[in-house]
Structure formats: C-alpha cells, structure tokens
PDB file of N, CA and C in Angstrom:
ATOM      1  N   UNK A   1     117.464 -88.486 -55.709  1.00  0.00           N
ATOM      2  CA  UNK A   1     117.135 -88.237 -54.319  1.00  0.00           C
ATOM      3  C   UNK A   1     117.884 -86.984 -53.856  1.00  0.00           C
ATOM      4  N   UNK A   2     117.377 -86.254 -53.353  1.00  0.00           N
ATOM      5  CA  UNK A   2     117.796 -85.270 -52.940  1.00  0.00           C
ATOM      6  C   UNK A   2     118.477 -84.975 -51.299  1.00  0.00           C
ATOM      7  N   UNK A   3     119.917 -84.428 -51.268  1.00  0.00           N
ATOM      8  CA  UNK A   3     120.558 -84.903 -50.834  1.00  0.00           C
ATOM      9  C   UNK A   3     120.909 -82.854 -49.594  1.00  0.00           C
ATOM     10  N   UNK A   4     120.567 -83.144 -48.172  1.00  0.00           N
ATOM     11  CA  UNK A   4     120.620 -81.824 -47.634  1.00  0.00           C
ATOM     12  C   UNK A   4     121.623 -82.169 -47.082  1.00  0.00           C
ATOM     13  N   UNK A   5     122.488 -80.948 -47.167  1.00  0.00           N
ATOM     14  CA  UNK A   5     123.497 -80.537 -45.626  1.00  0.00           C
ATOM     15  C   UNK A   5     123.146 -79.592 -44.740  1.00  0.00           C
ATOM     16  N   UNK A   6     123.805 -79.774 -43.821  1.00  0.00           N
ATOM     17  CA  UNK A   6     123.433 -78.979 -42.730  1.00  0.00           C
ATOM     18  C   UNK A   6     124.595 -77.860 -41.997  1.00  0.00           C
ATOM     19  N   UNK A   7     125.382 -76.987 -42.594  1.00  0.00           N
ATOM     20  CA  UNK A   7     126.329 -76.595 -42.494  1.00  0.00           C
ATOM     21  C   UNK A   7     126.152 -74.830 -42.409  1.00  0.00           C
ATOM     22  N   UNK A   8     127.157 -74.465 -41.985  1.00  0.00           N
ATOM     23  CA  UNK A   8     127.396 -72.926 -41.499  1.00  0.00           C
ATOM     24  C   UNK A   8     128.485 -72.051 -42.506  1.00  0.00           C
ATOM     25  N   UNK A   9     129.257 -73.193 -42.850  1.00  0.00           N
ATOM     26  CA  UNK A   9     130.518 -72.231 -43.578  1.00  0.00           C
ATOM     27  C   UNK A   9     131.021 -73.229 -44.935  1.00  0.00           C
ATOM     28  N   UNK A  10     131.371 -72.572 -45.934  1.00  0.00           N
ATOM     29  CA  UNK A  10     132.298 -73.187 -46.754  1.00  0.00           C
ATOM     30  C   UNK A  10     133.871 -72.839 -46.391  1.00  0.00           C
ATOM     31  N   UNK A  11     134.661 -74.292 -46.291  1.00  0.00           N
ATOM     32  CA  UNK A  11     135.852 -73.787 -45.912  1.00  0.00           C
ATOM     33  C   UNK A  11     136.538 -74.791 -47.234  1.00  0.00           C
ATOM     34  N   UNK A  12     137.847 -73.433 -47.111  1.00  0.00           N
ATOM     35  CA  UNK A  12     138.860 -73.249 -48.315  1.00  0.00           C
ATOM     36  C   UNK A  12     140.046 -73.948 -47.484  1.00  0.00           C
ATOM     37  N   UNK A  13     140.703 -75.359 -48.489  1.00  0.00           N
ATOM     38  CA  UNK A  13     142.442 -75.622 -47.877  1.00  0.00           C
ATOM     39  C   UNK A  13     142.689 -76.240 -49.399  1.00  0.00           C
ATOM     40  N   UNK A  14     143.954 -76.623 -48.921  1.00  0.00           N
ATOM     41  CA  UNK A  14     144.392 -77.359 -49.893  1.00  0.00           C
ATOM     42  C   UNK A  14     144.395 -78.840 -50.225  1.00  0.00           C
ATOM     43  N   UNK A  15     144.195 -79.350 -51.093  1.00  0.00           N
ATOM     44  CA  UNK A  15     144.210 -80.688 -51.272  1.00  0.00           C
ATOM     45  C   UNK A  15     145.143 -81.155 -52.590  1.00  0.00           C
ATOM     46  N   UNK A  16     146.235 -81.204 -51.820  1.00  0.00           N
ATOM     47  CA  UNK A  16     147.525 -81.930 -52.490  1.00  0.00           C
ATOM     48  C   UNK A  16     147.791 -80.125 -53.497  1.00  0.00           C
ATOM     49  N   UNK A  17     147.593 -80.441 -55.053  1.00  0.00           N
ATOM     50  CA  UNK A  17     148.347 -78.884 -55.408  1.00  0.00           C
ATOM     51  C   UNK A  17     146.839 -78.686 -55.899  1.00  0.00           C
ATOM     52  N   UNK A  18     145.776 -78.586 -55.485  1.00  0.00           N
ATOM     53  CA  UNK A  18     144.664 -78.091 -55.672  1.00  0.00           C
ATOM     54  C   UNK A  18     143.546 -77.590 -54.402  1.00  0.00           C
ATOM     55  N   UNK A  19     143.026 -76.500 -54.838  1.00  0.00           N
ATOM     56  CA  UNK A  19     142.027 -75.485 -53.741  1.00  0.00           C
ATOM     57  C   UNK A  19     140.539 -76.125 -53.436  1.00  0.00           C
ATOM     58  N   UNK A  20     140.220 -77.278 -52.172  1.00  0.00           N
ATOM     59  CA  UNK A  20     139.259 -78.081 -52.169  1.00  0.00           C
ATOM     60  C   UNK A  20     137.873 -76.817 -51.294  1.00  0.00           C
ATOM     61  N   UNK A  21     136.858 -76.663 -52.041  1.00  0.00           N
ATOM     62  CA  UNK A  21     136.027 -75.711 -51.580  1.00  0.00           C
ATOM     63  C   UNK A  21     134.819 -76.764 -50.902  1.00  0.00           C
ATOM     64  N   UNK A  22     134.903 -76.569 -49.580  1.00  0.00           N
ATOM     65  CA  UNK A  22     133.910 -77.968 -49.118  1.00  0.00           C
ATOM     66  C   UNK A  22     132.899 -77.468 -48.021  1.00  0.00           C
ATOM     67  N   UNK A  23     131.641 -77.778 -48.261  1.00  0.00           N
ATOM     68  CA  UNK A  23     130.577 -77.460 -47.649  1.00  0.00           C
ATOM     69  C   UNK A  23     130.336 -78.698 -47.294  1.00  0.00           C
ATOM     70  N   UNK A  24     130.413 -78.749 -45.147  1.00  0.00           N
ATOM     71  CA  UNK A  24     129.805 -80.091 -44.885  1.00  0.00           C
ATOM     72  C   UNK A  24     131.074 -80.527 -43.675  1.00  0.00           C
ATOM     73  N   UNK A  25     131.202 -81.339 -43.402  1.00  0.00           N
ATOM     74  CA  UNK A  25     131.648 -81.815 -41.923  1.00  0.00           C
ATOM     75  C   UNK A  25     133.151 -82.249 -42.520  1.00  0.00           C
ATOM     76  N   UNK A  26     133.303 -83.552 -43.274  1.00  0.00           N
ATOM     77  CA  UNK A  26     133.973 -83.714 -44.626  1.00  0.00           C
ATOM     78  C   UNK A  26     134.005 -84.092 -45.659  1.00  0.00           C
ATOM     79  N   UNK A  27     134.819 -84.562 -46.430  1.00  0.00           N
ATOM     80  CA  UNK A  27     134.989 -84.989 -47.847  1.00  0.00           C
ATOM     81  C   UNK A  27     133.516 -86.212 -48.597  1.00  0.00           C
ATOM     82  N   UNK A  28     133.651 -87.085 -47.343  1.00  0.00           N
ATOM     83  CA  UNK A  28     132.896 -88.325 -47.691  1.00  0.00           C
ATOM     84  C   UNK A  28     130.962 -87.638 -47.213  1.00  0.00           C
ATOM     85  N   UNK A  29     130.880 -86.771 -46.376  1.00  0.00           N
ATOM     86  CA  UNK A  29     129.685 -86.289 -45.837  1.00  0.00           C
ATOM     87  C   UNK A  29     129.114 -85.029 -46.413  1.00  0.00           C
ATOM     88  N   UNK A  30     130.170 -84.624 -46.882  1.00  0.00           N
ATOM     89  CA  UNK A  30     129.930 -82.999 -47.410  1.00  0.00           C
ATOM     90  C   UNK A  30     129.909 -83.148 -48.766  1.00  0.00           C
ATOM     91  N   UNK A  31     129.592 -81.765 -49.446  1.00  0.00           N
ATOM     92  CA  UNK A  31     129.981 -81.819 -51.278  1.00  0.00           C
ATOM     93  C   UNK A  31     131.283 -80.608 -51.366  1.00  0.00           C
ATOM     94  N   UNK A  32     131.864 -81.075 -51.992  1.00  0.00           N
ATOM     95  CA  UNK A  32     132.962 -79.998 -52.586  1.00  0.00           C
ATOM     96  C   UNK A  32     133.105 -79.905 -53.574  1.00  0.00           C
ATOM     97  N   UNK A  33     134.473 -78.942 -53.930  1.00  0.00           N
ATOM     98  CA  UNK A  33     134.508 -78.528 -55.095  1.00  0.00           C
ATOM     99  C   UNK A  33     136.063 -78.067 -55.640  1.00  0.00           C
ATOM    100  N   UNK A  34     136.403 -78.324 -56.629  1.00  0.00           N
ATOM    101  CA  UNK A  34     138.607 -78.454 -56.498  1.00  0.00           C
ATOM    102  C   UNK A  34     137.927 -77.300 -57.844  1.00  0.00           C
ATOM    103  N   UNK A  35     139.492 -76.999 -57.666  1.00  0.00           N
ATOM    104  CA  UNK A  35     140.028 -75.862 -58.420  1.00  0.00           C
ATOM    105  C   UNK A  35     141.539 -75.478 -58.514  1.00  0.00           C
ATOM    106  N   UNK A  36     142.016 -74.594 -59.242  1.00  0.00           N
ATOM    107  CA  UNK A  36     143.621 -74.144 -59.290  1.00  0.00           C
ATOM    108  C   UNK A  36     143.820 -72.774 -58.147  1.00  0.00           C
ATOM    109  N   UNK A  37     142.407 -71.979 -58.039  1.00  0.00           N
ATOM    110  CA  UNK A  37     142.326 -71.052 -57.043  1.00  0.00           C
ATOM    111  C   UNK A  37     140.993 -71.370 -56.619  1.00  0.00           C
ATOM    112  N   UNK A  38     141.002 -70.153 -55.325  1.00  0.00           N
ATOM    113  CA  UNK A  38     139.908 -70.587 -54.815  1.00  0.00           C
ATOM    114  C   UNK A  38     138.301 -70.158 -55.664  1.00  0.00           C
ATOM    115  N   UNK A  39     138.250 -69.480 -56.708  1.00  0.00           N
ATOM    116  CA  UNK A  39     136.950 -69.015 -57.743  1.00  0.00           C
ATOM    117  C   UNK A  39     136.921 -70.101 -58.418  1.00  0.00           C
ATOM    118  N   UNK A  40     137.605 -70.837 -58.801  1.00  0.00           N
ATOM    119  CA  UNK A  40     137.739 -72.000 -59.612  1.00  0.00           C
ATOM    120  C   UNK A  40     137.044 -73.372 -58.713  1.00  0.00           C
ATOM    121  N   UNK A  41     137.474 -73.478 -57.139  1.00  0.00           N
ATOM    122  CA  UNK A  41     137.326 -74.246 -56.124  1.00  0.00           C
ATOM    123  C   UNK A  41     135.996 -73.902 -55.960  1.00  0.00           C
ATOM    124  N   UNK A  42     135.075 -72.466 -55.796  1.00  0.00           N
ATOM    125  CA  UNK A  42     133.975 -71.990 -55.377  1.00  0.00           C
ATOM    126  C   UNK A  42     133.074 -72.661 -56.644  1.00  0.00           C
ATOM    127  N   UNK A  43     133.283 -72.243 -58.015  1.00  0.00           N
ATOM    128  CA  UNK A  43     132.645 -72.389 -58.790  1.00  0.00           C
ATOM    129  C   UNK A  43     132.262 -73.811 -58.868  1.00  0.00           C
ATOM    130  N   UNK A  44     133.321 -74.563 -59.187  1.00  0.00           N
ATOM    131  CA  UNK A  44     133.191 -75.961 -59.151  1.00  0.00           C
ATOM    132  C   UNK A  44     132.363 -76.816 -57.981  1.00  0.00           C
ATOM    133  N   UNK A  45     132.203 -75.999 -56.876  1.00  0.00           N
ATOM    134  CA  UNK A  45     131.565 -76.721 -55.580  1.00  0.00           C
ATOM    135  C   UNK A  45     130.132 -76.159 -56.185  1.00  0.00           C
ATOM    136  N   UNK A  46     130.005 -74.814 -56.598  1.00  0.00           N
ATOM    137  CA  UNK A  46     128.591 -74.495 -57.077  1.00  0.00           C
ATOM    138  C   UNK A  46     127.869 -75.571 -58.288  1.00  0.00           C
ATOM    139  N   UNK A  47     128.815 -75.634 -58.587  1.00  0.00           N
ATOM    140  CA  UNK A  47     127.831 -76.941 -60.543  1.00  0.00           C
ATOM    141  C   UNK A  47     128.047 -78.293 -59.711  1.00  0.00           C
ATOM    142  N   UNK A  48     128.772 -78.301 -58.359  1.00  0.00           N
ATOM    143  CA  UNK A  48     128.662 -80.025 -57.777  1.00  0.00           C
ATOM    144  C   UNK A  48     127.091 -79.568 -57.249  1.00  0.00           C
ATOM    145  N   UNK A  49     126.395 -79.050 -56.485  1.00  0.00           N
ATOM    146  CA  UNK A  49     125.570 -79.052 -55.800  1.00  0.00           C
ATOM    147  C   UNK A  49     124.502 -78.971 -56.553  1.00  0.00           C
ATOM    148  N   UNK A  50     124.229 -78.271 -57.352  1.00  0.00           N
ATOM    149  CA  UNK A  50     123.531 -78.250 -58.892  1.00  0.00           C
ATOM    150  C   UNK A  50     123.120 -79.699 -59.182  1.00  0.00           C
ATOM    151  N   UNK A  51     124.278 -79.900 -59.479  1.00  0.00           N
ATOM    152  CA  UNK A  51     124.231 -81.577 -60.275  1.00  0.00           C
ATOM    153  C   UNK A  51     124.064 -82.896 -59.759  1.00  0.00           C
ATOM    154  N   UNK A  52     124.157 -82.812 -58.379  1.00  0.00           N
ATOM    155  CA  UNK A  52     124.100 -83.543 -57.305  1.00  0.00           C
ATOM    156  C   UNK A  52     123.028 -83.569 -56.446  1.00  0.00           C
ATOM    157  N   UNK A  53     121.881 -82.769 -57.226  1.00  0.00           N
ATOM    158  CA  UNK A  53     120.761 -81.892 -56.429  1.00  0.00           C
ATOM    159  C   UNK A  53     120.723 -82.245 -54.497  1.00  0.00           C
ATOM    160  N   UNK A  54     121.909 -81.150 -54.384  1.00  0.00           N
ATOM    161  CA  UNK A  54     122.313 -81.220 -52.868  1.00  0.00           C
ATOM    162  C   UNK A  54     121.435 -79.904 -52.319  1.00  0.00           C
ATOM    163  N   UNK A  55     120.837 -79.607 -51.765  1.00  0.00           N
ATOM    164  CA  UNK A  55     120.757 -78.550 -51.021  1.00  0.00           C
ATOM    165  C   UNK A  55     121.325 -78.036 -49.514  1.00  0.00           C
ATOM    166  N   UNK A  56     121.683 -77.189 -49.901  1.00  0.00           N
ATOM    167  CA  UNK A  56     122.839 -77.015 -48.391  1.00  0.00           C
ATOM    168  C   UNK A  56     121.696 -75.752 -47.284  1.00  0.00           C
ATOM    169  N   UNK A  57     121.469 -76.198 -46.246  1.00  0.00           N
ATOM    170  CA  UNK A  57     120.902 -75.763 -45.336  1.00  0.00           C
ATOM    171  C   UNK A  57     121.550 -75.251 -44.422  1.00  0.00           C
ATOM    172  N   UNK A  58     121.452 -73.607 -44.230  1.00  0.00           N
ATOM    173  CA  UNK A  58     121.971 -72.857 -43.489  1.00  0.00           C
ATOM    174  C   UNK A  58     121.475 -72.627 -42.221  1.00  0.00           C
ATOM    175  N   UNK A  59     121.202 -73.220 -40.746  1.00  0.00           N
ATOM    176  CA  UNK A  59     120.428 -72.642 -39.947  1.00  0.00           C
ATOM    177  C   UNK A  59     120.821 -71.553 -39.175  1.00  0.00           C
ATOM    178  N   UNK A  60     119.423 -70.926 -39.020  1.00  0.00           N
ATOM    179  CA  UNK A  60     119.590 -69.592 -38.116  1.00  0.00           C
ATOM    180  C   UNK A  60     120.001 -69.762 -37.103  1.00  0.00           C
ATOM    181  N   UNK A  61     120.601 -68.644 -36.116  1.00  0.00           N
ATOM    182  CA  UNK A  61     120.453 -68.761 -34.821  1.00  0.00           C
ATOM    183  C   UNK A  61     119.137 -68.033 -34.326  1.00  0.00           C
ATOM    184  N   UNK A  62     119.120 -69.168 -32.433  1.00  0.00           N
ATOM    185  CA  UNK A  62     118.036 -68.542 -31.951  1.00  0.00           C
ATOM    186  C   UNK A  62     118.530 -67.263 -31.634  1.00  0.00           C
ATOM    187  N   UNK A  63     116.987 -66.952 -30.724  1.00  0.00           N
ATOM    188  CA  UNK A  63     117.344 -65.287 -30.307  1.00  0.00           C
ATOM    189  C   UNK A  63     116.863 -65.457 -28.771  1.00  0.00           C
ATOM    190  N   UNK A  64     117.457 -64.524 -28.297  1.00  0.00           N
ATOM    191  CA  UNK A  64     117.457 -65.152 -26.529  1.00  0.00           C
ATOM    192  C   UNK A  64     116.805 -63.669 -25.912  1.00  0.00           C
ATOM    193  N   UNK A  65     116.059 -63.736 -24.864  1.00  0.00           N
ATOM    194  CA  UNK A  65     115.863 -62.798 -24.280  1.00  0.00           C
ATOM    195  C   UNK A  65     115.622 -63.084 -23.196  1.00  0.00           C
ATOM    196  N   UNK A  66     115.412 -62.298 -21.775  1.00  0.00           N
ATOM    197  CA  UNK A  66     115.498 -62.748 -20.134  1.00  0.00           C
ATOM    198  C   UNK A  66     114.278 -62.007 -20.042  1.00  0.00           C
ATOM    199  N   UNK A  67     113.172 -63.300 -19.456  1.00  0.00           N
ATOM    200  CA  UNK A  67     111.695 -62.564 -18.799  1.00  0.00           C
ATOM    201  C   UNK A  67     111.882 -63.645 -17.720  1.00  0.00           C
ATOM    202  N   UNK A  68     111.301 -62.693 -16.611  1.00  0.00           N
ATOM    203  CA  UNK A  68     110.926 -62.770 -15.262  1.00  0.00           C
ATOM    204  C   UNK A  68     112.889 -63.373 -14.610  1.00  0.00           C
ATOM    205  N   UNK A  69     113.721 -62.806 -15.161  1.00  0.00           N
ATOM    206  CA  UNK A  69     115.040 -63.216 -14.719  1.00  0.00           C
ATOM    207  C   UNK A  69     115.373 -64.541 -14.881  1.00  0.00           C
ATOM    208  N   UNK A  70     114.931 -64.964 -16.148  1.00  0.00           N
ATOM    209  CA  UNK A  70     115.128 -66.606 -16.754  1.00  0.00           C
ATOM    210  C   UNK A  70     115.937 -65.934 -17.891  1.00  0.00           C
ATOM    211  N   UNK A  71     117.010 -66.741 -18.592  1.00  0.00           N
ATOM    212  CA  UNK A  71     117.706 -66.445 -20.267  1.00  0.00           C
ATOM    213  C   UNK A  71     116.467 -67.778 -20.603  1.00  0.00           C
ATOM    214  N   UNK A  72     116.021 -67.433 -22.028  1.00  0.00           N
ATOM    215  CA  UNK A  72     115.000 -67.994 -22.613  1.00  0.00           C
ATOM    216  C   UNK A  72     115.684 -67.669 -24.625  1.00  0.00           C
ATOM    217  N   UNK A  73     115.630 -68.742 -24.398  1.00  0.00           N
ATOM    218  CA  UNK A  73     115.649 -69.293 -26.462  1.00  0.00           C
ATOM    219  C   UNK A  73     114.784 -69.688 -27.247  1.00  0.00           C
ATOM    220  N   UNK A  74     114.212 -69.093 -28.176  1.00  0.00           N
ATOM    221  CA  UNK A  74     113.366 -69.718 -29.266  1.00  0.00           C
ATOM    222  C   UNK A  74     114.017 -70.307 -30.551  1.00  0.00           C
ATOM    223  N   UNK A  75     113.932 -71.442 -30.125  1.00  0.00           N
ATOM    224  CA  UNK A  75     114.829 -72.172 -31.362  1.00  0.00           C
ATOM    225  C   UNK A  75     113.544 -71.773 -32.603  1.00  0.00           C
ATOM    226  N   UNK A  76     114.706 -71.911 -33.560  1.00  0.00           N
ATOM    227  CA  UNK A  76     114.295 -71.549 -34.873  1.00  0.00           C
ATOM    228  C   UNK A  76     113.888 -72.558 -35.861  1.00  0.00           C
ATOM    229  N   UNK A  77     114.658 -73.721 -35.683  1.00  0.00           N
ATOM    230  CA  UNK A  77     113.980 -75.049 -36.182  1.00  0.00           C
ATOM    231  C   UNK A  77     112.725 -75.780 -35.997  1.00  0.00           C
ATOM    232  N   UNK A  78     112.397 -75.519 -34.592  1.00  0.00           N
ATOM    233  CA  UNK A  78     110.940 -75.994 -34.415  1.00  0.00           C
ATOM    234  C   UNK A  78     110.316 -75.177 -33.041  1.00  0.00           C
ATOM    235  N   UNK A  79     110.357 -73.836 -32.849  1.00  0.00           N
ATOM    236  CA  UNK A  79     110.289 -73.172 -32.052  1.00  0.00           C
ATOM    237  C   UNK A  79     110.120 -73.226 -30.661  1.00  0.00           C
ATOM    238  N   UNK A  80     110.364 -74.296 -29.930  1.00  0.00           N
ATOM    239  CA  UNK A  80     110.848 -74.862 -28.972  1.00  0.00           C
ATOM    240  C   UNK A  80     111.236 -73.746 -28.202  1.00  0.00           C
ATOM    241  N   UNK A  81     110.392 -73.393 -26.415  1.00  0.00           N
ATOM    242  CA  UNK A  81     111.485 -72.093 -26.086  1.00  0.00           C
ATOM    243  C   UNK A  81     112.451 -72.503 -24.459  1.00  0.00           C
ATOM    244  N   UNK A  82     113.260 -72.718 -24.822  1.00  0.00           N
ATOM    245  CA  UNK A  82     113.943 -73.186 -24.064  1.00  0.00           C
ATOM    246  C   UNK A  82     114.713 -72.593 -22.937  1.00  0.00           C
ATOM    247  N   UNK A  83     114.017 -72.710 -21.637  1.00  0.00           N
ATOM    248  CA  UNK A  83     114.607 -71.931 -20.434  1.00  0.00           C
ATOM    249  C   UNK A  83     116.053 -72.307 -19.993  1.00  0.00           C
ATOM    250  N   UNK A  84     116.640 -71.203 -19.511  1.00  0.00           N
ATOM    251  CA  UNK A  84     117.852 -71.836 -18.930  1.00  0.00           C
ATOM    252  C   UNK A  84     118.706 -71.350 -18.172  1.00  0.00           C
ATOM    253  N   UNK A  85     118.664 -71.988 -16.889  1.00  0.00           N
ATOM    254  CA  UNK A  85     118.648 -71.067 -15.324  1.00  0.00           C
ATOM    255  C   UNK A  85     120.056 -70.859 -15.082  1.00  0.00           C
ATOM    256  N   UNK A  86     120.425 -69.235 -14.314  1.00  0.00           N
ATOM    257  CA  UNK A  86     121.573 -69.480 -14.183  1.00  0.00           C
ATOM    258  C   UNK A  86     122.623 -68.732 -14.620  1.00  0.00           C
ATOM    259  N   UNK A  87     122.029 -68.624 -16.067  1.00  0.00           N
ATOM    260  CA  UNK A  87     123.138 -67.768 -16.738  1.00  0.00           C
ATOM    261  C   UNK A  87     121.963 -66.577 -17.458  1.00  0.00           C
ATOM    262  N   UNK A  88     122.873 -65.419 -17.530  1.00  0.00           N
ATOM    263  CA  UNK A  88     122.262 -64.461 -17.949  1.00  0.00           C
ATOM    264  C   UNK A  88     122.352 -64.110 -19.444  1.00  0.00           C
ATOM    265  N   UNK A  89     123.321 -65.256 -19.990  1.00  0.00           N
ATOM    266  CA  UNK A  89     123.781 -64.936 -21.663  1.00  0.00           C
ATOM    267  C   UNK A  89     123.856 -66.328 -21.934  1.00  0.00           C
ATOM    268  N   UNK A  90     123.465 -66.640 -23.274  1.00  0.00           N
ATOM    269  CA  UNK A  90     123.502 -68.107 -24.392  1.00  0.00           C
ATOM    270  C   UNK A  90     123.868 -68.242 -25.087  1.00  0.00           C
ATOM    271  N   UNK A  91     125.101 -69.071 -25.344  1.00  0.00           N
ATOM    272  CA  UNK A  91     126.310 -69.287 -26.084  1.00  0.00           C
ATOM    273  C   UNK A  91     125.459 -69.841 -27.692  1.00  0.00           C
ATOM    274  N   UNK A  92     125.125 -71.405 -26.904  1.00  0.00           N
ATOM    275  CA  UNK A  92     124.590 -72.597 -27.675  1.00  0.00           C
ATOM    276  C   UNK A  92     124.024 -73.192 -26.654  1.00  0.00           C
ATOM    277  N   UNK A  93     122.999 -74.347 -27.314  1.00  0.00           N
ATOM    278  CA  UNK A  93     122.612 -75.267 -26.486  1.00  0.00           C
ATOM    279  C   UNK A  93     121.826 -76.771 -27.549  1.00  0.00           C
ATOM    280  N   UNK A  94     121.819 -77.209 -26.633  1.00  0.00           N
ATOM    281  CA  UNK A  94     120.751 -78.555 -27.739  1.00  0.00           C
ATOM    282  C   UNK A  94     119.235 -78.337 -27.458  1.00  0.00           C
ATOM    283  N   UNK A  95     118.491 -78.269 -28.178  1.00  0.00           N
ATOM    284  CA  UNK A  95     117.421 -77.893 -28.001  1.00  0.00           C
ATOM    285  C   UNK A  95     116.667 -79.606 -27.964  1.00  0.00           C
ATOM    286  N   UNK A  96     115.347 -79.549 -26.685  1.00  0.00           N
ATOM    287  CA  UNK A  96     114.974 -80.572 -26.075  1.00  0.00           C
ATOM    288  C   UNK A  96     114.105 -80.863 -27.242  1.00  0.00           C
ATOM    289  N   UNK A  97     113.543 -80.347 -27.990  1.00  0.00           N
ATOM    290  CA  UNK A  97     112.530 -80.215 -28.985  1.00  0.00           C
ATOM    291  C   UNK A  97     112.710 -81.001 -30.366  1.00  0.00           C
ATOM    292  N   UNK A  98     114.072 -80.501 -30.712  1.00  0.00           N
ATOM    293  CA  UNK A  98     113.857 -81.057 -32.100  1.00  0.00           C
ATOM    294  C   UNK A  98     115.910 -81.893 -32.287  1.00  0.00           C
ATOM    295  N   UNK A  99     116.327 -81.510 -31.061  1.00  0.00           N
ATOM    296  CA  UNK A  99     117.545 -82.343 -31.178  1.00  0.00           C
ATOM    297  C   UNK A  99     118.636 -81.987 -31.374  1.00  0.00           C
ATOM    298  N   UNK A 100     118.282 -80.440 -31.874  1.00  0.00           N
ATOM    299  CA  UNK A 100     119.006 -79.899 -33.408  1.00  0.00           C
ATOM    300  C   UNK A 100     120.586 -79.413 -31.921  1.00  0.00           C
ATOM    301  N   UNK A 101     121.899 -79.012 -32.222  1.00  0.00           N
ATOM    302  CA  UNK A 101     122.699 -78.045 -31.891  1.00  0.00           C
ATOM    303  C   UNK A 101     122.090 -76.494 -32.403  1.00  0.00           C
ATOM    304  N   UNK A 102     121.791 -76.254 -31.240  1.00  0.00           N
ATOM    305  CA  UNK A 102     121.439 -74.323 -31.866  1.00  0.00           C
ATOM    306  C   UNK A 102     122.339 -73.507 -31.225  1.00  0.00           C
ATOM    307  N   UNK A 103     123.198 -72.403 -32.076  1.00  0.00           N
ATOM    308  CA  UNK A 103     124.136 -71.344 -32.136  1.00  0.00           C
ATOM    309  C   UNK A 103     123.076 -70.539 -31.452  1.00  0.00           C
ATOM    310  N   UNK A 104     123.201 -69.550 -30.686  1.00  0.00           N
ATOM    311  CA  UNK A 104     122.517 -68.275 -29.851  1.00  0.00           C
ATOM    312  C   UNK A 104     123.246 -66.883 -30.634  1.00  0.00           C
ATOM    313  N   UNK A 105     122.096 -66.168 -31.084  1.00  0.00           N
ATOM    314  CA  UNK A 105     122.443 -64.753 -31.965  1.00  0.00           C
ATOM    315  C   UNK A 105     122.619 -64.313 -30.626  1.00  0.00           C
ATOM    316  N   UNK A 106     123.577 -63.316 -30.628  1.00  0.00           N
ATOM    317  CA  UNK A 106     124.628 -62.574 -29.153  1.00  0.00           C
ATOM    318  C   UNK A 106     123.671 -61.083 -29.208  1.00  0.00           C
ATOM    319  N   UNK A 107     123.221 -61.033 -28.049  1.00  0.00           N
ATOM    320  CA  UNK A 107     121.949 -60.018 -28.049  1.00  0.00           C
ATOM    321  C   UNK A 107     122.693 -58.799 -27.292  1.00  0.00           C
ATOM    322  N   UNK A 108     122.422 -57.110 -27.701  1.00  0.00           N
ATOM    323  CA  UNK A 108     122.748 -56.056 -27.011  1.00  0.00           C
ATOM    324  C   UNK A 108     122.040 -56.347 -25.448  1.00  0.00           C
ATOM    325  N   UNK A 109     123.201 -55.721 -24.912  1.00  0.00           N
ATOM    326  CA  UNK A 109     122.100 -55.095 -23.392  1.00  0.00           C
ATOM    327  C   UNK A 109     121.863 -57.036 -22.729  1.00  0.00           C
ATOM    328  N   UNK A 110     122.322 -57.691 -23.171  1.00  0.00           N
ATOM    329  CA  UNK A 110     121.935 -58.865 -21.848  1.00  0.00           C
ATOM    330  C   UNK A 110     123.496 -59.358 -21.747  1.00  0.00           C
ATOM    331  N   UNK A 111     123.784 -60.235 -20.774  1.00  0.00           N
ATOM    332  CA  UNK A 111     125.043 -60.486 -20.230  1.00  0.00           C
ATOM    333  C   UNK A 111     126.014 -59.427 -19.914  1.00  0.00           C
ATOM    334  N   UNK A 112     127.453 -59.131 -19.697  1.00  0.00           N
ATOM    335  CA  UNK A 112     128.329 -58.592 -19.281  1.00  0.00           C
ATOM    336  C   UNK A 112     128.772 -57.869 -20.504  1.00  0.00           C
TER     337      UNK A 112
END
C-alpha cells in the first residue's frame, strides 16, 4: 500500500549519537532516515522511501492577486479561489474547498 506524506522540508537533528533525516510531522508519522553524517542520514531516508513505497508530496503555494480591490487565492490543490477581505497581502489560509492549509507565494508590487 502505498503510503503519501504531505510535507515541505526534510529536517536534519540528532538522535542520540546519530544524524536522523526525517520527512513528515514525526518519527511515528513521517519516514526517516539515520546516519553517522548528514549524506549518510539523506541517503538512508532516500532507500527508506524507495522501500517503503512512500511518496512524499510537496505542495505548491497559491498565487494571490487583488481584482476589483479584493486579495484573491487560487489554491493549487483543487483550485478553489478564495476571496479575502481586508487585507491587501496573504500569508496562508485554509482553503474552504478542499481543507488543505495553503502557504501564499509572496507576490511583487501587492502589500507594503
């Protein structure tokens, strides 16, 4: 069965005297990967996901633009465009559409 995450970053610490390379929220939810350094930690998280047939899902951010003096988002997961009064710039938001947390790509020329 094939097994997705839903994650943004691989992050590097230590775990006890070994380099834990972990994609995912944590240990028990995510897949990782140990090592003596962190290429060793990277590699090893790469042949877990392989072997584990995990696929790790990177989502985009939306992209925001202001028509008729509304900030407006097109989520990228299920294109949902989501108005939102008030503010002239979009951090994040939850999109009504598909549920998801969506990150906002930081656009030239709108907000301060």
């Amino acid at each position: 069965m094939l097994r997705l995450i839903r994650t943004r970053e691989i992050r590097l610490m230590w775990d006890g005297d070994q380099v834990c390379a972990l994609a995912g929220p944590d240990l028990q939810e995510g897949v990782s990967g140990f090592g003596d350094d962190a290429l060793e930690a990277l590699t090893d998280l790469i042949n877990r996901i392989r072997s584990e047939e995990t696929t790790l899902w990177v989502p985009r951010p939306a992209k925001q633009y202001i028509e008729d003096g509304v900030a407006k988002c097109v989520c990228p997961e299920c294109g949902y465009v989501k108005q939102i009064y008030g503010f002239d710039q979009v951090l994040a938001y939850v999109c009504p559409g598909c549920h998801m947390g969506i990150d906002v790509e930081r656009s030239k020329g709108l907000g301060r």
